[in-house]
PDB file of N, CA and C in Angstrom:
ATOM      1  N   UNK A   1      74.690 158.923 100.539  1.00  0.00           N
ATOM      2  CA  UNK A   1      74.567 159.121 101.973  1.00  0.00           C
ATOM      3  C   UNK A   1      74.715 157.779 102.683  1.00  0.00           C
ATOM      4  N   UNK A   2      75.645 157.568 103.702  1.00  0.00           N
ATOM      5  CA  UNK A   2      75.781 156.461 104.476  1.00  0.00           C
ATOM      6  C   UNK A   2      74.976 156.155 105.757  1.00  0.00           C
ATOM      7  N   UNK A   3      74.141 154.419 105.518  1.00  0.00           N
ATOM      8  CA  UNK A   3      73.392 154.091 106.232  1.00  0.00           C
ATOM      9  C   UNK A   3      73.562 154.683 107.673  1.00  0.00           C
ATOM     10  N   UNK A   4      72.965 155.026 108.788  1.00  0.00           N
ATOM     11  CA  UNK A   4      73.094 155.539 110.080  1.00  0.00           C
ATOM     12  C   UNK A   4      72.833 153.496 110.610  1.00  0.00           C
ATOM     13  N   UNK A   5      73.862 154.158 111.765  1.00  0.00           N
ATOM     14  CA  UNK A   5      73.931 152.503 112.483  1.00  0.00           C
ATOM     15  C   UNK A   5      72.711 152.242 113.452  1.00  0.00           C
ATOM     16  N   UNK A   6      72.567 151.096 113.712  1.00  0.00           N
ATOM     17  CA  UNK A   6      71.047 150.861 114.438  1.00  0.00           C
ATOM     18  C   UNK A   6      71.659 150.440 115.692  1.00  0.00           C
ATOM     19  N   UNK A   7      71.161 149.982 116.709  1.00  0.00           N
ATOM     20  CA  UNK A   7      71.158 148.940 117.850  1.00  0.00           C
ATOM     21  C   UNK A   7      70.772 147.139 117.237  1.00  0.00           C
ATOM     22  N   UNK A   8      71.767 146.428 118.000  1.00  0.00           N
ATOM     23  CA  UNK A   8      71.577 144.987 117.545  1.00  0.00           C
ATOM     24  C   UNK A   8      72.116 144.317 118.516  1.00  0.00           C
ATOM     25  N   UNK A   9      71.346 143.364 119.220  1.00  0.00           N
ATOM     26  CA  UNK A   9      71.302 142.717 120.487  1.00  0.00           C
ATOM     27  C   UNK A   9      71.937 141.100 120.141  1.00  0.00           C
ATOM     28  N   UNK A  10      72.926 140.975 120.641  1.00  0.00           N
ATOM     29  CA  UNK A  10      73.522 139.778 120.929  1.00  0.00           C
ATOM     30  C   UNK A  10      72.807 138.783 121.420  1.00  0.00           C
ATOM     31  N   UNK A  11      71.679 137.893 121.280  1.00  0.00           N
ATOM     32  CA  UNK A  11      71.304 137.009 122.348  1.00  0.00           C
ATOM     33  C   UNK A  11      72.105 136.430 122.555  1.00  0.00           C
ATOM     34  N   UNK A  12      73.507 135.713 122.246  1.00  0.00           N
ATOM     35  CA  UNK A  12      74.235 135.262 123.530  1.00  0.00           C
ATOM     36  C   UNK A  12      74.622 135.498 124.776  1.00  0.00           C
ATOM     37  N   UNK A  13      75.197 136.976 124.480  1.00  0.00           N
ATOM     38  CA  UNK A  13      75.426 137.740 125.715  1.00  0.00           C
ATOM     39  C   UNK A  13      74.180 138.264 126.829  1.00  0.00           C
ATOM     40  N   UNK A  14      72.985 138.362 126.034  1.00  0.00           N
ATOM     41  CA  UNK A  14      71.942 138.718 126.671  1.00  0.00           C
ATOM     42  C   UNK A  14      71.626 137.710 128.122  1.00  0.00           C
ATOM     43  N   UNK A  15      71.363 138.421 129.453  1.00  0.00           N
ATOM     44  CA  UNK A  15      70.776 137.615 130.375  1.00  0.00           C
ATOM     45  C   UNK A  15      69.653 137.354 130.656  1.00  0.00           C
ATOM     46  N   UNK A  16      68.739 137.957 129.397  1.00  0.00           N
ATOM     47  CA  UNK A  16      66.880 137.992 129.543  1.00  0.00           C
ATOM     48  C   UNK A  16      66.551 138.244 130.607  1.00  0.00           C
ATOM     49  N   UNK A  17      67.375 139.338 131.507  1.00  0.00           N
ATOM     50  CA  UNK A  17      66.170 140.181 132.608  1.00  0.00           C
ATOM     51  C   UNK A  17      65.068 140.820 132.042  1.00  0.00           C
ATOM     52  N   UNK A  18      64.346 140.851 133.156  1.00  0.00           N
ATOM     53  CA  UNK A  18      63.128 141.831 132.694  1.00  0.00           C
ATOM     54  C   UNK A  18      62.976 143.376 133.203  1.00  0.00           C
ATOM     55  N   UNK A  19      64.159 143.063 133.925  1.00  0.00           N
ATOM     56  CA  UNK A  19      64.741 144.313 134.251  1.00  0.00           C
ATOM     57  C   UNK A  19      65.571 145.136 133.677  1.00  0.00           C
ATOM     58  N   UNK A  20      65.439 144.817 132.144  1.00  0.00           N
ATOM     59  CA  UNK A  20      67.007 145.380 131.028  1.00  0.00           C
ATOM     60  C   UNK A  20      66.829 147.183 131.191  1.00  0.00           C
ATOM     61  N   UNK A  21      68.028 147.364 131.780  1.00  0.00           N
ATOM     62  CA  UNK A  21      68.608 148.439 131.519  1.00  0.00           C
ATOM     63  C   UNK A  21      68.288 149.132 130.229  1.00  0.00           C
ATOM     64  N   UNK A  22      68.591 148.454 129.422  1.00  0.00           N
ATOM     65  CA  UNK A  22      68.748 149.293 128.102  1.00  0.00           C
ATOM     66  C   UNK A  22      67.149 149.127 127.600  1.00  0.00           C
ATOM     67  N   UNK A  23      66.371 148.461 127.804  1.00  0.00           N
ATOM     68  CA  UNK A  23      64.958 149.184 127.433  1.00  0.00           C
ATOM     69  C   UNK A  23      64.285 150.058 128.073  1.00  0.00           C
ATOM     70  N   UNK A  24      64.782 149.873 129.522  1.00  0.00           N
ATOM     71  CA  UNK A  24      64.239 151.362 130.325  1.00  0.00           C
ATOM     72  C   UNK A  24      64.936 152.594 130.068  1.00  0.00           C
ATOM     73  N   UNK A  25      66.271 153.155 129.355  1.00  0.00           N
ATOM     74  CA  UNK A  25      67.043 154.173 128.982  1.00  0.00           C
ATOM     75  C   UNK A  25      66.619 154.440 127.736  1.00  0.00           C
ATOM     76  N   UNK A  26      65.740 154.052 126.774  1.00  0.00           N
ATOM     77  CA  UNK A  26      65.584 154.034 125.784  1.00  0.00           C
ATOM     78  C   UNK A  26      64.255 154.638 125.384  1.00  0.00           C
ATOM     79  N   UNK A  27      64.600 156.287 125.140  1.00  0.00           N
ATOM     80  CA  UNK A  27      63.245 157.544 125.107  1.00  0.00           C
ATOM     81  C   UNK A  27      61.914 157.348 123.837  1.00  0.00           C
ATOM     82  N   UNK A  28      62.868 156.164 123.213  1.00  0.00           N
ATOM     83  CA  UNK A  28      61.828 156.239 122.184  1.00  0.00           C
ATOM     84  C   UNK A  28      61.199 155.059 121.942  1.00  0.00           C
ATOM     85  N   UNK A  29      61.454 154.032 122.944  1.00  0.00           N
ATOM     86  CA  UNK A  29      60.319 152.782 123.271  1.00  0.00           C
ATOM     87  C   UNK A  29      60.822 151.879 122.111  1.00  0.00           C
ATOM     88  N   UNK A  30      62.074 152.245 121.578  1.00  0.00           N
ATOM     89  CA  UNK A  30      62.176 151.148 120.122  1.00  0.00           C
ATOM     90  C   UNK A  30      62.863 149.813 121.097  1.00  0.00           C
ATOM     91  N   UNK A  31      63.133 149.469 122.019  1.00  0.00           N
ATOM     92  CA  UNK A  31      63.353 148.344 122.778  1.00  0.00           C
ATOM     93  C   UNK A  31      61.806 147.894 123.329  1.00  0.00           C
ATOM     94  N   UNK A  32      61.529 146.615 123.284  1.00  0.00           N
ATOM     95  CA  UNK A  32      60.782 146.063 123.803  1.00  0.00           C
ATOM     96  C   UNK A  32      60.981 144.737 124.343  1.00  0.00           C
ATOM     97  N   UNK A  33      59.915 144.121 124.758  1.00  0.00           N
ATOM     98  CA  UNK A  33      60.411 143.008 125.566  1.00  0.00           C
ATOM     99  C   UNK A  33      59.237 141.636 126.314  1.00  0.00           C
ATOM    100  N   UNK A  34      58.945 140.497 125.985  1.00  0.00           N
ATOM    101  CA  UNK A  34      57.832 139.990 127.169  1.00  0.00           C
ATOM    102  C   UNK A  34      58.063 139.160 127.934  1.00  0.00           C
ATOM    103  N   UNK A  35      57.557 139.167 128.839  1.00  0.00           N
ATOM    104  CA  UNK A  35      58.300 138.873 130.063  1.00  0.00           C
ATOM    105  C   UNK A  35      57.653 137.128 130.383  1.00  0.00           C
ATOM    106  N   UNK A  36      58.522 136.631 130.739  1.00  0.00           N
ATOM    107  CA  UNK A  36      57.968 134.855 130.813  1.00  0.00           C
ATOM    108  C   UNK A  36      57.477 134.314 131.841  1.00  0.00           C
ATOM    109  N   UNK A  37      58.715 134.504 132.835  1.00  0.00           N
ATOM    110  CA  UNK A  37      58.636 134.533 134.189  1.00  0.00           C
ATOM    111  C   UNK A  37      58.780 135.694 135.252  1.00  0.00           C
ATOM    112  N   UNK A  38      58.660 135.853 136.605  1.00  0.00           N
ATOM    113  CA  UNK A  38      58.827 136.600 137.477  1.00  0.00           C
ATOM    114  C   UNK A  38      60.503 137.679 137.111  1.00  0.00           C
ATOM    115  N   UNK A  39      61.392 136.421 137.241  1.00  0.00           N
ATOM    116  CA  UNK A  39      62.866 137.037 136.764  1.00  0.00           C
ATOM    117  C   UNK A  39      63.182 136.389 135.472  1.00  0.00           C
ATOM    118  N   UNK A  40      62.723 136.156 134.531  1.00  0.00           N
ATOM    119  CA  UNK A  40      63.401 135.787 133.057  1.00  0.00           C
ATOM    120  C   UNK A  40      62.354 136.447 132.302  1.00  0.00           C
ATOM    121  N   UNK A  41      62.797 136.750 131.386  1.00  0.00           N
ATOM    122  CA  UNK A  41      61.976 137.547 130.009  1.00  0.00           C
ATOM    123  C   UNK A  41      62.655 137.012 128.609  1.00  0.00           C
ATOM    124  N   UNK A  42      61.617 136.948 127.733  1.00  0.00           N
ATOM    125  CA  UNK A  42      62.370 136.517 126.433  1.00  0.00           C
ATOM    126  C   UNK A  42      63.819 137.833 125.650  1.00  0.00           C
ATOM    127  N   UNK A  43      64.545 137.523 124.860  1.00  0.00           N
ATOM    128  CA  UNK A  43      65.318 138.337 124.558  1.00  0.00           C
ATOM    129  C   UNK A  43      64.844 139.902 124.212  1.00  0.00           C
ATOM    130  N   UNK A  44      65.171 140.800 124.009  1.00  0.00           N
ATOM    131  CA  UNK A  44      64.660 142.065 123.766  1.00  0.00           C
ATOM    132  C   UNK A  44      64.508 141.999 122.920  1.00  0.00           C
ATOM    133  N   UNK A  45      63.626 142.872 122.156  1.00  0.00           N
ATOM    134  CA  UNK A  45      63.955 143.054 120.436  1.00  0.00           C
ATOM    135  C   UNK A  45      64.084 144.851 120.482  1.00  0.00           C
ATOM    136  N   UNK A  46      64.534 144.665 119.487  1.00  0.00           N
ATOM    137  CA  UNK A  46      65.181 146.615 118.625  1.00  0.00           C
ATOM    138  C   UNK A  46      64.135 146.703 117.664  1.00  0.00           C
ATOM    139  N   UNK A  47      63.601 147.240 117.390  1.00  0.00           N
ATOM    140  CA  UNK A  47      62.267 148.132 116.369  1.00  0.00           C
ATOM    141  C   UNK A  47      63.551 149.178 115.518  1.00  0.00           C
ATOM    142  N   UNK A  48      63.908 148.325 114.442  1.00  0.00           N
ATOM    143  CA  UNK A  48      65.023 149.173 113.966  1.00  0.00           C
ATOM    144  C   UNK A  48      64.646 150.726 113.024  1.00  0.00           C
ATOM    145  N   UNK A  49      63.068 150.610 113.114  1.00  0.00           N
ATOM    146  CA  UNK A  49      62.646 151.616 112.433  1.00  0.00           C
ATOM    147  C   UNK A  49      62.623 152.760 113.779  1.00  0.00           C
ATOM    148  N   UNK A  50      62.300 152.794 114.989  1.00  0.00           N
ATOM    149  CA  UNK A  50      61.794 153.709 115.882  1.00  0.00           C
ATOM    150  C   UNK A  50      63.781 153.812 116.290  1.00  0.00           C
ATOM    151  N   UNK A  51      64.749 152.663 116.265  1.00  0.00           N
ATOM    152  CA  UNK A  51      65.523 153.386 116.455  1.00  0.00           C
ATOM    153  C   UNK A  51      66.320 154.127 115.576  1.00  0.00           C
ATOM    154  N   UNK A  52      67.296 155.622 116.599  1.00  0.00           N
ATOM    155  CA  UNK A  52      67.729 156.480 115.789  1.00  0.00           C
ATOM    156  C   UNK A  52      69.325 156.422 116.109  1.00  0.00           C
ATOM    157  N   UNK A  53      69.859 155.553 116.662  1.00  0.00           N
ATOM    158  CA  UNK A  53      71.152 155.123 116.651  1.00  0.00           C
ATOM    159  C   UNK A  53      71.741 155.848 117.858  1.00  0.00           C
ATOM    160  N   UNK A  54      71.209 156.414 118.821  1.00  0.00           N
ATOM    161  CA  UNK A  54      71.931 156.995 119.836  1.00  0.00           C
ATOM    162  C   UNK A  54      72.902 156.636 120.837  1.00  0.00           C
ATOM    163  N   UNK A  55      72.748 155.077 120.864  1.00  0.00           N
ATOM    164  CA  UNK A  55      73.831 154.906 121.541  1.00  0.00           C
ATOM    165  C   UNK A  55      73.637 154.579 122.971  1.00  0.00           C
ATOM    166  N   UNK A  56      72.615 154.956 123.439  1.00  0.00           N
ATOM    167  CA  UNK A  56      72.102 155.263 124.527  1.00  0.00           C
ATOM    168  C   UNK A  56      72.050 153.740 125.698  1.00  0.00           C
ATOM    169  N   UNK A  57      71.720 152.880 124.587  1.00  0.00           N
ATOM    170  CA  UNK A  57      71.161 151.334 124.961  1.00  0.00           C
ATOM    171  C   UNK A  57      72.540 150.655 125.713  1.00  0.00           C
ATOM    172  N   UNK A  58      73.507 150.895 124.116  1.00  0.00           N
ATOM    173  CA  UNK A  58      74.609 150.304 124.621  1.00  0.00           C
ATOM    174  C   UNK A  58      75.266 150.515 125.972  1.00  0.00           C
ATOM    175  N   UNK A  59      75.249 151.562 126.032  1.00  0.00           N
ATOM    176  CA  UNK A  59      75.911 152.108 126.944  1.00  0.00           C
ATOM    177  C   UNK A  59      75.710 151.760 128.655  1.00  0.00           C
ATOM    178  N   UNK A  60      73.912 151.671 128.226  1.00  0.00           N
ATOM    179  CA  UNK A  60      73.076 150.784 129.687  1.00  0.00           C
ATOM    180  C   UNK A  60      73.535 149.718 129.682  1.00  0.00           C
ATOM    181  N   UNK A  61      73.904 148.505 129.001  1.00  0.00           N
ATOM    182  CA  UNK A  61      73.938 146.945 128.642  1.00  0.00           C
ATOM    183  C   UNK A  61      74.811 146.862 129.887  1.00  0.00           C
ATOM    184  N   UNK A  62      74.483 146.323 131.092  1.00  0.00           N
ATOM    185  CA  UNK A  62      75.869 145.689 131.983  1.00  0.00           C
ATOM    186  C   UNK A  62      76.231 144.381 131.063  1.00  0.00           C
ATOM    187  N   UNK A  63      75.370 143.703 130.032  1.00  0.00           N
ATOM    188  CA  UNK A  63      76.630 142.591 129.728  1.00  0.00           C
ATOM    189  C   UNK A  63      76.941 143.050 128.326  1.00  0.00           C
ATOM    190  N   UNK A  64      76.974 144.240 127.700  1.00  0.00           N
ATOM    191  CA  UNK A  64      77.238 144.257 126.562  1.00  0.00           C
ATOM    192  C   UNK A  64      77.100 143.565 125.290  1.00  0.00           C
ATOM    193  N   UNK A  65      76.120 143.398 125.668  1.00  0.00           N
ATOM    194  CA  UNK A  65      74.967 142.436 124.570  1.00  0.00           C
ATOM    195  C   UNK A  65      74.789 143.589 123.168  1.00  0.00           C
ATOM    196  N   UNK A  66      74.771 144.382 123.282  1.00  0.00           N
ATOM    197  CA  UNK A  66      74.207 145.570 122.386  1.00  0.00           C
ATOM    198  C   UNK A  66      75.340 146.313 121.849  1.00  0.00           C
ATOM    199  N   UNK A  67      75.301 146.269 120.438  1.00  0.00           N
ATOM    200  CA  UNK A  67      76.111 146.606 119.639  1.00  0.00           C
ATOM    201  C   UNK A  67      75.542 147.274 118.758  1.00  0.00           C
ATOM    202  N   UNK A  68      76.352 148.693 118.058  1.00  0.00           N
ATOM    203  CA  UNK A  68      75.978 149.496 116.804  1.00  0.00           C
ATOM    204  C   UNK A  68      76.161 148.952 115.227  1.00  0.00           C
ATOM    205  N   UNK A  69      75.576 148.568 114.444  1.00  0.00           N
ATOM    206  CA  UNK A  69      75.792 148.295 113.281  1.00  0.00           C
ATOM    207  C   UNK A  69      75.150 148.652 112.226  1.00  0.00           C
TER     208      UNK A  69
END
């Protein structure tokens, strides 16, 4: 049986809002995030166990930081 793909966050591309799209679209809380300043937050992280590969994240990313693998 072939691995199912996860979510995996680019920190380059990432802009560390704390406003990320793709952790607020994300039903099963496997994005998280802490926040530093008012407008900067450290990079997101993926809880690759809570995620189930939907796709969902990417799709939010305005910088396309988030990739399936």
């Amino acid at each position: 049986m072939a691995k199912k793909k996860k979510a995996v966050i680019n920190e380059k591309l990432c802009d560390h809002s704390p406003f990320c799209a793709a952790k607020r679209v994300c039903g099963l809380r496997a994005i998280t995030q802490k926040t530093k300043w008012l407008f900067k937050a450290d990079v997101p992280l993926i809880d690759r166990d809570k995620c189930v590969g939907c796709g969902k994240c990417v799709d939010y990313c305005p910088h396309r930081a988030i990739k399936m693998k």
